[in-house]
Protein backbone atom coordinates (compact mmCIF):
# COMPACT_ATOMS: atom_id res chain seq x y z
CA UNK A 1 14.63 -14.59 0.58
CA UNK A 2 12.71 -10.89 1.29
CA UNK A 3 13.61 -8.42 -0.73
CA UNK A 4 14.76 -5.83 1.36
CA UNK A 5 15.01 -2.73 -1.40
CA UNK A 6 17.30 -0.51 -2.72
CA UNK A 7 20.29 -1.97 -0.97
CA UNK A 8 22.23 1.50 -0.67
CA UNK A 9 19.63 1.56 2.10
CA UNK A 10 20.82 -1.65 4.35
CA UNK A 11 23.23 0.83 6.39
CA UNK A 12 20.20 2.88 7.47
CA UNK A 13 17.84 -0.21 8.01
CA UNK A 14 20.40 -1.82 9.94
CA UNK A 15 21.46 1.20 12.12
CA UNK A 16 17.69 2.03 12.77
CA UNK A 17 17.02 -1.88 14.19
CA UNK A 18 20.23 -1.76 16.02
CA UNK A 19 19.79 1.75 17.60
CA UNK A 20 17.09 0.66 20.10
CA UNK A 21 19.11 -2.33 21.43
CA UNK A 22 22.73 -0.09 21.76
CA UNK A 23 20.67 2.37 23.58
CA UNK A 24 19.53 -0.28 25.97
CA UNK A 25 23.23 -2.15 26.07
CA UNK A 26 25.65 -1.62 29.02
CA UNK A 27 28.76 -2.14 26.82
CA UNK A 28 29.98 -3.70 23.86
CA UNK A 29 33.12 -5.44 21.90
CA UNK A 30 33.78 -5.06 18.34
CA UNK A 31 35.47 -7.81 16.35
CA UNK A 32 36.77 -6.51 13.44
CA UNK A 33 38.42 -9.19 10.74
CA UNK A 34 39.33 -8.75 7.05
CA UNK A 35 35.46 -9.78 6.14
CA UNK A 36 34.18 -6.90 8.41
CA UNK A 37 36.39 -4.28 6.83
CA UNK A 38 35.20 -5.44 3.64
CA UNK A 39 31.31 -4.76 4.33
CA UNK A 40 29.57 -1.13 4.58
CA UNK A 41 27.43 -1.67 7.22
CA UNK A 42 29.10 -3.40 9.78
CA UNK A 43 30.77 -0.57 11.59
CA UNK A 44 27.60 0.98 12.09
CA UNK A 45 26.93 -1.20 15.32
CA UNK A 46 30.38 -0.54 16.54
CA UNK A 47 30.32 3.13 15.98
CA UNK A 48 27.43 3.07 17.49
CA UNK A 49 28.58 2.10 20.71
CA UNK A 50 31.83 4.14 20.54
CA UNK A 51 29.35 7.78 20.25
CA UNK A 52 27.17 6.12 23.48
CA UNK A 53 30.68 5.72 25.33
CA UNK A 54 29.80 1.98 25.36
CA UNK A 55 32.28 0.26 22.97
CA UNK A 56 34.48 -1.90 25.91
CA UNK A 57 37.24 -3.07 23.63
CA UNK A 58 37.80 -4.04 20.04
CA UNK A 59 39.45 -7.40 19.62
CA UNK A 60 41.53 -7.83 15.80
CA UNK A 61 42.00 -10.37 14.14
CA UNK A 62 44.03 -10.64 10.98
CA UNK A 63 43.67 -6.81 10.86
CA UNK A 64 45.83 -3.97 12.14
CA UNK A 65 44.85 -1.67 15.40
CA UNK A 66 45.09 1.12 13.27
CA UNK A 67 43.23 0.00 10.12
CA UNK A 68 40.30 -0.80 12.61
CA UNK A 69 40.38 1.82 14.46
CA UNK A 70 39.99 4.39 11.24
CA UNK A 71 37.14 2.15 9.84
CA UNK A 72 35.37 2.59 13.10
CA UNK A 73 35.93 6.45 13.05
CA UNK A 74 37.69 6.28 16.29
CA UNK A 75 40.66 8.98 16.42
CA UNK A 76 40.58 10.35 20.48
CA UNK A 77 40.20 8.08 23.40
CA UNK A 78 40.13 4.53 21.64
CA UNK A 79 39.37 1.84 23.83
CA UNK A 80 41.65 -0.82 24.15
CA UNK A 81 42.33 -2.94 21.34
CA UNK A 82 43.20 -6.67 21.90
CA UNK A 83 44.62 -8.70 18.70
CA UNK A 84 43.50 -11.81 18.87
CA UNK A 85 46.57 -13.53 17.33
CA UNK A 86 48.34 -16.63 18.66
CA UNK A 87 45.77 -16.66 21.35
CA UNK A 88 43.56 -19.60 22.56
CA UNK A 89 39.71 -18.44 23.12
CA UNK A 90 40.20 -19.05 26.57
CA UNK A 91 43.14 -16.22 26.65
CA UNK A 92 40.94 -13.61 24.72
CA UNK A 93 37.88 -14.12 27.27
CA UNK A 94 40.04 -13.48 30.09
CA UNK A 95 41.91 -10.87 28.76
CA UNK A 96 38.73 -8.98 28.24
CA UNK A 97 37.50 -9.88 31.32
CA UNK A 98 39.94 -8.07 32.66
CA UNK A 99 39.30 -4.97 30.07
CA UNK A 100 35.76 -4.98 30.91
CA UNK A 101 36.54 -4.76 34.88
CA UNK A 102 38.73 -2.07 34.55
């Protein structure tokens, strides 16, 4: 395994390789579970797309609307927010489908 460094610095290394590819994305979908509220840098994708007015939906699962909504930073205009519970895959692709048309 590389060492990648001081590791207070994986946010900013992360964000810097992801920048180029959200500025070249048409839209997005966060998925935020338990595990991804957990992490530091995950949100920075997500947030990411949210400033760029390209975040198309975030889908829960096992989390609360609101809980992943404030770790994204999201306060005005949230996109729509989709839980994922008692729902087959099939169900969740067409429901965003539908989101994503809109």
């Amino acid at each position: 395994m590389r060492d990648i460094g001081d590791p207070d610095r994986v946010p900013f290394l992360v964000y810097r390789a992801l920048h180029p590819a959200i500025a070249k994305s048409r839209r997005g979908i966060a998925i935020v579970t338990a595990s991804f509220l957990r992490k530091r840098w995950p949100g920075h994708e997500s947030r990411g797309l949210y400033r760029n007015d390209k975040l198309a939906a975030v889908v829960v699962d096992g989390v609360g609307a609101d809980d992943a909504l404030r770790f994204l930073g999201i306060s005005e205009q949230p996109p729509p927010v989709l839980d994922r519970a008692g729902r087959s895959a099939t169900e969740l692709a067409a429901r965003l489908a539908r989101v994503i048309k809109a």
